[in-house]
Protein backbone atom coordinates (compact mmCIF):
# COMPACT_ATOMS: atom_id res chain seq x y z
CA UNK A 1 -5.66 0.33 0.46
CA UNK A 2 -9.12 0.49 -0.45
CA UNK A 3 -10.85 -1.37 2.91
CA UNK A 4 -8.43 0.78 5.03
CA UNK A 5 -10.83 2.70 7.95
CA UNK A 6 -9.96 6.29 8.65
CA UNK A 7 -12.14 8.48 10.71
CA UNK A 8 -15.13 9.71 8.87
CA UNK A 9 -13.71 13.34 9.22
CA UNK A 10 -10.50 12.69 7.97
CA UNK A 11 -11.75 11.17 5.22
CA UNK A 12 -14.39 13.78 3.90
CA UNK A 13 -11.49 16.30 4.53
CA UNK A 14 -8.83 14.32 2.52
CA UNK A 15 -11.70 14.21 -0.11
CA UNK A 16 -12.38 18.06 -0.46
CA UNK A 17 -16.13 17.57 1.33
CA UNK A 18 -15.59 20.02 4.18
CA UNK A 19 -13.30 20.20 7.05
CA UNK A 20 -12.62 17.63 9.84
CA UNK A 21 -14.80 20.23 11.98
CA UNK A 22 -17.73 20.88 9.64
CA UNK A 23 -17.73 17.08 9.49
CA UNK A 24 -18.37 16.70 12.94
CA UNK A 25 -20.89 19.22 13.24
CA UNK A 26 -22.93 17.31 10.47
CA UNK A 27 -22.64 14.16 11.55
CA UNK A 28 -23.84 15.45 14.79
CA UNK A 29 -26.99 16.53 13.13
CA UNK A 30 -27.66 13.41 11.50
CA UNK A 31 -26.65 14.86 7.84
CA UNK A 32 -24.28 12.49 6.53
CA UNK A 33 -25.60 8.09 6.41
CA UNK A 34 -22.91 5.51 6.12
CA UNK A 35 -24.12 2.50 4.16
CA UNK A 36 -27.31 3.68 4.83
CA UNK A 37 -27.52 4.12 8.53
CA UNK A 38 -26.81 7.30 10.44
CA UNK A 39 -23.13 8.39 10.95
CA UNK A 40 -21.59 9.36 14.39
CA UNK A 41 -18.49 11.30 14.81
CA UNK A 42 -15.78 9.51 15.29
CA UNK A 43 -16.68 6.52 13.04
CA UNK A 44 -14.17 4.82 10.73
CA UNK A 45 -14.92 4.80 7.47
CA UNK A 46 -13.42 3.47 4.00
CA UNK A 47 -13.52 4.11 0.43
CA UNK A 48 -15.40 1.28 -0.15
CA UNK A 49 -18.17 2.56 2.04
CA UNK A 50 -20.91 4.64 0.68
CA UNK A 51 -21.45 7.86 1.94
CA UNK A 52 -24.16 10.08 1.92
CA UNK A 53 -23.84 13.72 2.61
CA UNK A 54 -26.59 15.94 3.40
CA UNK A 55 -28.64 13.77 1.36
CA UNK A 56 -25.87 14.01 -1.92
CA UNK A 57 -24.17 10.35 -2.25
CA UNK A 58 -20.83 10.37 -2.97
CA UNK A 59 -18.07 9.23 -5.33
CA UNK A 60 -16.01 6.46 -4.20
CA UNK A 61 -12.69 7.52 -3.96
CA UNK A 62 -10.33 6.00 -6.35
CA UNK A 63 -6.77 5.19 -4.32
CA UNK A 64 -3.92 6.90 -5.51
CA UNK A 65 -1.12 4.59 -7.01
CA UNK A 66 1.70 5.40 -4.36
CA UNK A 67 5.61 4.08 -5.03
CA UNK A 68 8.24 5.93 -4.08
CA UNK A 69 12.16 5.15 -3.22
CA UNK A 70 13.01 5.82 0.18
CA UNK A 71 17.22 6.41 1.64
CA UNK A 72 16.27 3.98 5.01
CA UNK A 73 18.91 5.14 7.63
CA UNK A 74 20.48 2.14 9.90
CA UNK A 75 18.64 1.72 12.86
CA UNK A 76 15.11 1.63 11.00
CA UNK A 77 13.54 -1.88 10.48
CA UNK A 78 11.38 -2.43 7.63
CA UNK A 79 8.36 -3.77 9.02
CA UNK A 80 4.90 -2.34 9.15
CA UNK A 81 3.97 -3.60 12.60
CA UNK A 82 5.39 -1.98 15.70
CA UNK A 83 7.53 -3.56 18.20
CA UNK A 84 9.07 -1.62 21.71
CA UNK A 85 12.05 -0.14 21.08
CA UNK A 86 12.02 -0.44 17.55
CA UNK A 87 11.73 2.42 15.40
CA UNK A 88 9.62 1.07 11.88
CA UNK A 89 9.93 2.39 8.39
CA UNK A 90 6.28 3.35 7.98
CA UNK A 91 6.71 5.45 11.15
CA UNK A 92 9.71 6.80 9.57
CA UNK A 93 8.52 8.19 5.93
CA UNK A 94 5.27 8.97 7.73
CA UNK A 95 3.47 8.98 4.34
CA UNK A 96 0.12 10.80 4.12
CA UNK A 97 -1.97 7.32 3.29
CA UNK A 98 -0.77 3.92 3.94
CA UNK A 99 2.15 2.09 2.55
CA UNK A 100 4.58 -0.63 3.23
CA UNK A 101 8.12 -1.95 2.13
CA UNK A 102 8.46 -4.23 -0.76
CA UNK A 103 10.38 -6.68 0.56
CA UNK A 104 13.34 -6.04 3.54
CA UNK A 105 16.94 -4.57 3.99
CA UNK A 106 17.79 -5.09 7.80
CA UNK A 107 18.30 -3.11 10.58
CA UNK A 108 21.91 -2.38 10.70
CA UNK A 109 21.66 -1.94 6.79
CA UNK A 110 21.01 1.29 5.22
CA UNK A 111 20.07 2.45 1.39
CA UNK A 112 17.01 1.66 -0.98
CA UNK A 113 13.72 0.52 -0.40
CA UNK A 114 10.68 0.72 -2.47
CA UNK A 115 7.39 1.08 -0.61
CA UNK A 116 3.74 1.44 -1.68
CA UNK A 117 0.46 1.12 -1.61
CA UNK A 118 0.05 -1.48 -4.58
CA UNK A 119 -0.64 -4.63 -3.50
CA UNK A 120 -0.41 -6.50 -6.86
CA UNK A 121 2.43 -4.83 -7.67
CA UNK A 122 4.75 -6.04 -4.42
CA UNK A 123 3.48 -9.65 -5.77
CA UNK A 124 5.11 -9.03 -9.28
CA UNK A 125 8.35 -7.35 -7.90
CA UNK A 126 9.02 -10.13 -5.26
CA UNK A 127 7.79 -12.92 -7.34
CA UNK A 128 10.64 -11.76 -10.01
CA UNK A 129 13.53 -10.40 -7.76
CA UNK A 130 15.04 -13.41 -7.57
CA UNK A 131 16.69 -12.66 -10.61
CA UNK A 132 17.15 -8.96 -10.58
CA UNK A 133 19.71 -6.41 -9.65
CA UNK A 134 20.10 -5.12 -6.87
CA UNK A 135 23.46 -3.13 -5.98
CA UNK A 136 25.30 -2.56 -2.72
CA UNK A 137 28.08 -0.44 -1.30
CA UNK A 138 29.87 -2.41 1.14
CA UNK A 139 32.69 -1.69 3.71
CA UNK A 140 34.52 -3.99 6.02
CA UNK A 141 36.81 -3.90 8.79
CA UNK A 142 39.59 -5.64 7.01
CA UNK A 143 41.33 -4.75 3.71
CA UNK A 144 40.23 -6.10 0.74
CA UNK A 145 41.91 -8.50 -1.70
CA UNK A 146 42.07 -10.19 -4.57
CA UNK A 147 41.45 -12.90 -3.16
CA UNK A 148 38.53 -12.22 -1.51
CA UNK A 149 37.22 -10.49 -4.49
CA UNK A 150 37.67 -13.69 -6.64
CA UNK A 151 35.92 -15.89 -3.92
CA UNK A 152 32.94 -13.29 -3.25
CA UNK A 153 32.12 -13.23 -6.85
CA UNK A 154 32.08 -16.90 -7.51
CA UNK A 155 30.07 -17.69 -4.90
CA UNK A 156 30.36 -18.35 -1.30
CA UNK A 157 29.09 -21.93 0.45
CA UNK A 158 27.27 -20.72 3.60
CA UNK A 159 26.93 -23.52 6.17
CA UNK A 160 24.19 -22.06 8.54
CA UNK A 161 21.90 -22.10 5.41
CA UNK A 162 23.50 -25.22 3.68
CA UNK A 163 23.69 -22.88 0.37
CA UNK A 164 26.41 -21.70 -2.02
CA UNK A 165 25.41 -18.06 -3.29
CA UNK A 166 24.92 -17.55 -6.84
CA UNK A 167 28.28 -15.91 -8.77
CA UNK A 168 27.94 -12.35 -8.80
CA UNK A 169 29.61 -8.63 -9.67
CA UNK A 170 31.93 -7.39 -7.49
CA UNK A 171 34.29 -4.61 -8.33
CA UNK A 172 37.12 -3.29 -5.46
CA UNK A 173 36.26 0.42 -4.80
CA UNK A 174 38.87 1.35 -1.76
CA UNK A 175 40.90 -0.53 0.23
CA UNK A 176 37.93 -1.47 2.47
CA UNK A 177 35.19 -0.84 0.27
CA UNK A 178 33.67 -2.45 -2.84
CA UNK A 179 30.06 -2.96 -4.77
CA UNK A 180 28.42 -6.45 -5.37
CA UNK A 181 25.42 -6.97 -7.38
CA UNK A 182 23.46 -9.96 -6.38
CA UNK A 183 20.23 -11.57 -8.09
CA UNK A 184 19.82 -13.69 -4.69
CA UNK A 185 17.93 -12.60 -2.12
CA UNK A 186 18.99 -14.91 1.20
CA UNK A 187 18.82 -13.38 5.01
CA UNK A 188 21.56 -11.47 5.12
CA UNK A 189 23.38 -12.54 2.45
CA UNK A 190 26.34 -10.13 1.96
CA UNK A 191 26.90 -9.93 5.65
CA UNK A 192 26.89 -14.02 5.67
CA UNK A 193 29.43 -14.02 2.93
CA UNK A 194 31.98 -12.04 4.46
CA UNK A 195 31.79 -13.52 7.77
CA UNK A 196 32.19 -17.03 5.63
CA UNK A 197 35.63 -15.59 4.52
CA UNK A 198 36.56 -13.91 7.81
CA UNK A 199 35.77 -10.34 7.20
CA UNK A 200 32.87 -8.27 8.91
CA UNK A 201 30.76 -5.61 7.63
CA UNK A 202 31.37 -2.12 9.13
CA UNK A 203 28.84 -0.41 6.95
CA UNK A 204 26.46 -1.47 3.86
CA UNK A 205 24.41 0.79 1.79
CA UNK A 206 21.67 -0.45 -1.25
CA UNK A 207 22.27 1.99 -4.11
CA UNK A 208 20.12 0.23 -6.93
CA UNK A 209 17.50 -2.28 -6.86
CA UNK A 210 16.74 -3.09 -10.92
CA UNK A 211 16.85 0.47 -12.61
CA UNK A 212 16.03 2.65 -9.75
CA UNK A 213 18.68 4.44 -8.28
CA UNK A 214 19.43 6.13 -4.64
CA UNK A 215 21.24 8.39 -6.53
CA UNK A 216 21.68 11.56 -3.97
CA UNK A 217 18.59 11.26 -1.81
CA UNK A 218 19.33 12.21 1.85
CA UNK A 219 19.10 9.46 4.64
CA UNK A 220 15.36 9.18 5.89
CA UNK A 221 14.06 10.73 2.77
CA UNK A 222 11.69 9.63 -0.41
CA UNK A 223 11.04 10.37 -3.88
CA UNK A 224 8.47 9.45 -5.44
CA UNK A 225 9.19 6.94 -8.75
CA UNK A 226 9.08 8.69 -12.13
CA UNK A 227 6.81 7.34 -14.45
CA UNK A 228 9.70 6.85 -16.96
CA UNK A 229 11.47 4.34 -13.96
CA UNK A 230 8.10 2.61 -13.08
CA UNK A 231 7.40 1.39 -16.64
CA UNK A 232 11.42 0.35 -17.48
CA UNK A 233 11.08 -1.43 -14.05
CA UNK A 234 7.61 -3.49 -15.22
CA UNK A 235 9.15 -4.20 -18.25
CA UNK A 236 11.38 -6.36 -16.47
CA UNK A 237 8.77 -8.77 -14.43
């Protein structure tokens, strides 16, 4: 983000200026004026701050577009803000500059998430996904059936939300497994579907939300978005 604060000699490092040392050293000597006004090490600084060095102003950085598609192990919540005992996504990917999740897929859940640095862009994806794809892999404890198949994918009334889900894809892929597409996005939702028809969730994996795909990325890694993805996936706000 572009008001973010670093440290001043992180930032004239990440920018090619000198190292973190060398940044140090000059602010020591009074050689480098934030806004103006003399620097002292340690200072936080942004890109929308401007910054003199040894008398030479600088160019303010331009911020990087940042989305990739992360493989969120369970166990990982996707928040930005840290709670004890809780072990956050942004922690987790441990990107180089700052991002966050676009939108949530809950603890005990694991697959796909999108994170970035784009702030209009999480607007345009969560104002829309109401009515995009996104595909899961879902086991459960009991077998599944016909039945259940039929009643998942017209639509299940859930009576702690007062809601009956939107019909949906669902295709049987083992005897405990199968994939559901949804264009809902409710707390929960799959999990509160199957415990609606007495079935529990042993394990649930995102594989797709829209056109990008987890395809074979390991747990806890990230890719970054091609640009060939990222403009099929705008085309769709």
């Amino acid at each position: 983000m572009e008001n973010e604060k670093i440290r001043l000699n992180k930032y004239l490092s990440e920018q090619g200026i000198c190292s973190r040392r060398e940044a140090d050293r000059l602010a020591e000597q009074g050689k480098i004026l934030i806004n103006g006004r003399r620097a002292e090490p340690g200072m936080r600084v942004s890109a929308a701050d401007e910054i003199a060095v040894d008398g030479k102003v600088l160019e303010r950085a331009k911020v990087r577009p940042v989305l990739i598609a992360v493989n969120k192990p369970a166990g990982v919540v996707c928040t930005t803000a840290e709670f004890p005992g809780e072990y956050n996504i942004v922690r987790m990917v441990n990107y180089p500059t700052r991002i966050y999740p676009i939108g949530r897929l809950d603890k005990d859940s694991e697959g796909l998430i999108l994170m970035t640095n784009q702030g209009e862009l999480v607007n345009d994806i969560l104002k829309s996904s109401a009515e995009k794809e996104k595909e899961y892999v879902v086991r459960i404890h009991e077998a599944v059936t016909p039945e259940f198949i039929q009643r998942m994918g017209n639509g299940v009334f859930l009576p702690e939300l007062k809601v009956t889900t939107k019909p949906c894809r669902i295709r049987q892929t083992g005897a405990r497994e199968f994939t559901i597409i949804l264009t809902q996005g409710l707390n929960r939702q799959i999990r509160r579907m199957c415990e609606a028809l007495d079935c529990h969730v042993a394990s649930l994996k995102r594989v797709r939300i829209m056109n990008i795909r987890l395809g074979n990325l390991p747990s806890g890694h990230y890719r970054n978005v091609t640009e060939a993805e990222f403009e099929e996936m705008v085309r769709e706000f």
